[in-house]
N, C-alpha and C. Protein backbone atom coordinates (compact mmCIF):
# COMPACT_ATOMS: atom_id res chain seq x y z
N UNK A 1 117.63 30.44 -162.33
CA UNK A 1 116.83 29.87 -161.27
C UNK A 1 115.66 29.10 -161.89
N UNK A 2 115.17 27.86 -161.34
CA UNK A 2 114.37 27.26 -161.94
C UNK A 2 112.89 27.72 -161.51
N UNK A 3 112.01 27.34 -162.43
CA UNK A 3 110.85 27.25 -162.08
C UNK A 3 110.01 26.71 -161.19
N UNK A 4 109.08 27.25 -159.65
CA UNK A 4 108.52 26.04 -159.50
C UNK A 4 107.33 25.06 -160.14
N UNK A 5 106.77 23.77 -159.96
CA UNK A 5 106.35 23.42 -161.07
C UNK A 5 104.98 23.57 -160.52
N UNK A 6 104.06 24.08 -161.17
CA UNK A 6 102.39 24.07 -160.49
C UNK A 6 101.68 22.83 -160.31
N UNK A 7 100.97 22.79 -159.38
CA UNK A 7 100.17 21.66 -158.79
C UNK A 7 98.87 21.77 -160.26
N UNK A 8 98.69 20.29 -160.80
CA UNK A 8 97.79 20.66 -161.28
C UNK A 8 96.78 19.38 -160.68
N UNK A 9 95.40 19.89 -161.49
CA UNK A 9 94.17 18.70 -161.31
C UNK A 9 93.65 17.48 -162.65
N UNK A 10 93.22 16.60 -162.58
CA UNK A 10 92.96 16.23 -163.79
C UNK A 10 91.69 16.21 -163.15
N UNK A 11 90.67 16.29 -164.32
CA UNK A 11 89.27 16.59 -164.36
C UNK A 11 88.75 16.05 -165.32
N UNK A 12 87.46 15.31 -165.12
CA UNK A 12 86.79 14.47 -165.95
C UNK A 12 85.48 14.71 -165.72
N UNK A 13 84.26 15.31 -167.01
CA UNK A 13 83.14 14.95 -167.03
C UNK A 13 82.72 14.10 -166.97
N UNK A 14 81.57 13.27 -165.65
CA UNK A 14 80.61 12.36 -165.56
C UNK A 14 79.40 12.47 -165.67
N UNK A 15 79.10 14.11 -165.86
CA UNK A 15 77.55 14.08 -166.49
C UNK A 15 77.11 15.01 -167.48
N UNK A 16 76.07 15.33 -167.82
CA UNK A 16 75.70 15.96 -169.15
C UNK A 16 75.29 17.19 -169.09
N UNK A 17 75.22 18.23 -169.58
CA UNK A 17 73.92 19.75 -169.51
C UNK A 17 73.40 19.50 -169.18
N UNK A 18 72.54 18.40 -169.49
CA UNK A 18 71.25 18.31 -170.10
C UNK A 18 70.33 18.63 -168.50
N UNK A 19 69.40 19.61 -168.43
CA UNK A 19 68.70 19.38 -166.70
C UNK A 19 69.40 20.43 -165.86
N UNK A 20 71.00 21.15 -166.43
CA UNK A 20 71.77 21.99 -166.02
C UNK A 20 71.28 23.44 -166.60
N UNK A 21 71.39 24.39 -164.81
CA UNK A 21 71.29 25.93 -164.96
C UNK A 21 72.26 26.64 -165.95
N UNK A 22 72.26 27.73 -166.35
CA UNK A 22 73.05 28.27 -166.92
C UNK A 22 74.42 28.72 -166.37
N UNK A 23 74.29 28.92 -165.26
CA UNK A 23 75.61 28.77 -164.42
C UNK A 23 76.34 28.02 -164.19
N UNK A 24 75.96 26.84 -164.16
CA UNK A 24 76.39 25.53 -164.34
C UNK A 24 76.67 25.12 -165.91
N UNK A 25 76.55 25.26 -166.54
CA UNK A 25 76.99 25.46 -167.75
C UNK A 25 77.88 25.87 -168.02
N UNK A 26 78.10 27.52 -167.47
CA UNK A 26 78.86 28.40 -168.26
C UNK A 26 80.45 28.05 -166.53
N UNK A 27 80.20 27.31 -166.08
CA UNK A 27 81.23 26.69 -165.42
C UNK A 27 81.90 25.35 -165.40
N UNK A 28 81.03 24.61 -166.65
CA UNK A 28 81.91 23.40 -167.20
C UNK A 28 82.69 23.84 -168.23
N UNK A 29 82.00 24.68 -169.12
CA UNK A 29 82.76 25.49 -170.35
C UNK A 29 83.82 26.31 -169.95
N UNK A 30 83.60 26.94 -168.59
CA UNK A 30 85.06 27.87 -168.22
C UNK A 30 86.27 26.68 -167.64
N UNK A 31 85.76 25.28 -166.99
CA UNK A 31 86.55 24.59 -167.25
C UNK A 31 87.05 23.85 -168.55
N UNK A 32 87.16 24.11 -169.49
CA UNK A 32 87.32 23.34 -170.79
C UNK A 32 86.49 21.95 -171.05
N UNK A 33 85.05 21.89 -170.09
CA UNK A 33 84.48 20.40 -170.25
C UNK A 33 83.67 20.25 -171.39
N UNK A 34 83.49 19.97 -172.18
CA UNK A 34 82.75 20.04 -173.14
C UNK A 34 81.71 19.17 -173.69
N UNK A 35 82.07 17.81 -173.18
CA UNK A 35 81.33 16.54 -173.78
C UNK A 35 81.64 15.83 -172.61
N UNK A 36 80.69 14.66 -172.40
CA UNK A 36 80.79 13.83 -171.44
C UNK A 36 82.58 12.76 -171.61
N UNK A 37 82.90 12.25 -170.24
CA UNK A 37 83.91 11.62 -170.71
C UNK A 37 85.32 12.45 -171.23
N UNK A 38 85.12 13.90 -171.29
CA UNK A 38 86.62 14.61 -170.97
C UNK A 38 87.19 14.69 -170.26
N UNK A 39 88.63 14.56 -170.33
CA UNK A 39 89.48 15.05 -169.35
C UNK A 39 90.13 16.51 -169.88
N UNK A 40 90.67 17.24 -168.44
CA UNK A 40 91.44 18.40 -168.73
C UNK A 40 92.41 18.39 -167.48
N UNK A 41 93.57 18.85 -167.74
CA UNK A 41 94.70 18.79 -166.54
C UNK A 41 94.52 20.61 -166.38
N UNK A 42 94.07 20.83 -164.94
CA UNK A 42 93.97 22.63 -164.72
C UNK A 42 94.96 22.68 -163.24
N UNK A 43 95.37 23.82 -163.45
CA UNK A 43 95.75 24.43 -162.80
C UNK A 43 95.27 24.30 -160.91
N UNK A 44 95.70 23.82 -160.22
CA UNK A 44 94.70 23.88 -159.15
C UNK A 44 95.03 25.23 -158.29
N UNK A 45 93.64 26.12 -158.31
CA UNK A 45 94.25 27.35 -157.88
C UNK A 45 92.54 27.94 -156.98
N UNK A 46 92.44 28.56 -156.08
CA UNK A 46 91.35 28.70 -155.54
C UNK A 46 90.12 28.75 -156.53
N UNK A 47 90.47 29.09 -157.47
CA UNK A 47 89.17 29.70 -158.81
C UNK A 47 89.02 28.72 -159.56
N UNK A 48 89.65 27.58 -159.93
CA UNK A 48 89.51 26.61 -160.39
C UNK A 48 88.91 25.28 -159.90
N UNK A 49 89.46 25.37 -158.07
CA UNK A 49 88.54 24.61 -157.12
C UNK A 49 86.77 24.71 -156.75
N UNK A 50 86.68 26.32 -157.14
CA UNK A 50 85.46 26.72 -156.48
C UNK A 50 84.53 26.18 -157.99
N UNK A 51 84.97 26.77 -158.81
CA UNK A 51 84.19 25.96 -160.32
C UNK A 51 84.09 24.63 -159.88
N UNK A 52 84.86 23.83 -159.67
CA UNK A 52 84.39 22.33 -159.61
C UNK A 52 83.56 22.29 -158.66
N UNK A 53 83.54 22.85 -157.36
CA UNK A 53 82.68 22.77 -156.29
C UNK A 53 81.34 23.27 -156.59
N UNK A 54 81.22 24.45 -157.77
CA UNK A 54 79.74 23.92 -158.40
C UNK A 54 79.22 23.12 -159.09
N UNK A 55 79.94 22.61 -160.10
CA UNK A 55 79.14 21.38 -160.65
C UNK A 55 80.20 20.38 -160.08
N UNK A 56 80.18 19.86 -158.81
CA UNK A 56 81.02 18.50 -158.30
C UNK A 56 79.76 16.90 -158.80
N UNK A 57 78.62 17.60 -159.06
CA UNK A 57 77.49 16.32 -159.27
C UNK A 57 77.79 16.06 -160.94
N UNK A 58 78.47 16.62 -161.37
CA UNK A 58 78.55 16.71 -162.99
C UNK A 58 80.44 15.97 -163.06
N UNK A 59 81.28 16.20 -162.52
CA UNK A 59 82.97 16.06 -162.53
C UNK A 59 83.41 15.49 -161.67
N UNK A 60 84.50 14.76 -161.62
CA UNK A 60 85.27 13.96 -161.11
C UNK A 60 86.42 14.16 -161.33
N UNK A 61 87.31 14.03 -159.93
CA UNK A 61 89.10 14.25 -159.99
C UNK A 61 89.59 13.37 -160.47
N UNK A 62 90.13 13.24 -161.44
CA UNK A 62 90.98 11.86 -161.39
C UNK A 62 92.45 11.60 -161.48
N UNK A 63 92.78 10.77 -160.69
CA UNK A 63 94.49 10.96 -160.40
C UNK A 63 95.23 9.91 -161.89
């Protein structure tokens, strides 16, 4: 039986730490963002949505 295939997101940093809480921080890093101008393809799964929905002023979806 095959697999189904997971929905994922692509995700891109548009802004920096720099001026950013520590929570906000430690929720670009739990997304793999690291440097301005990354992308990461995640999983789209309630826990992965709600991270972006805190730093949404920092990331961008991109298709």
């Amino acid at each position: 039986m095959a697999k189904k295939k997971a929905e994922t997101l692509k995700v891109m940093m548009t802004g920096s730490y720099i001026g950013c809480t520590e929570k906000q921080k430690a929720n670009l890093r739990g997304l793999g963002l690291k440097k301005r101008e990354t992308v990461r393809e995640l999983e789209d799964t309630p826990a992965v949505r709600g991270m972006i929905e805190k730093v949404k002023h920092l990331v961008a979806i991109v298709d």
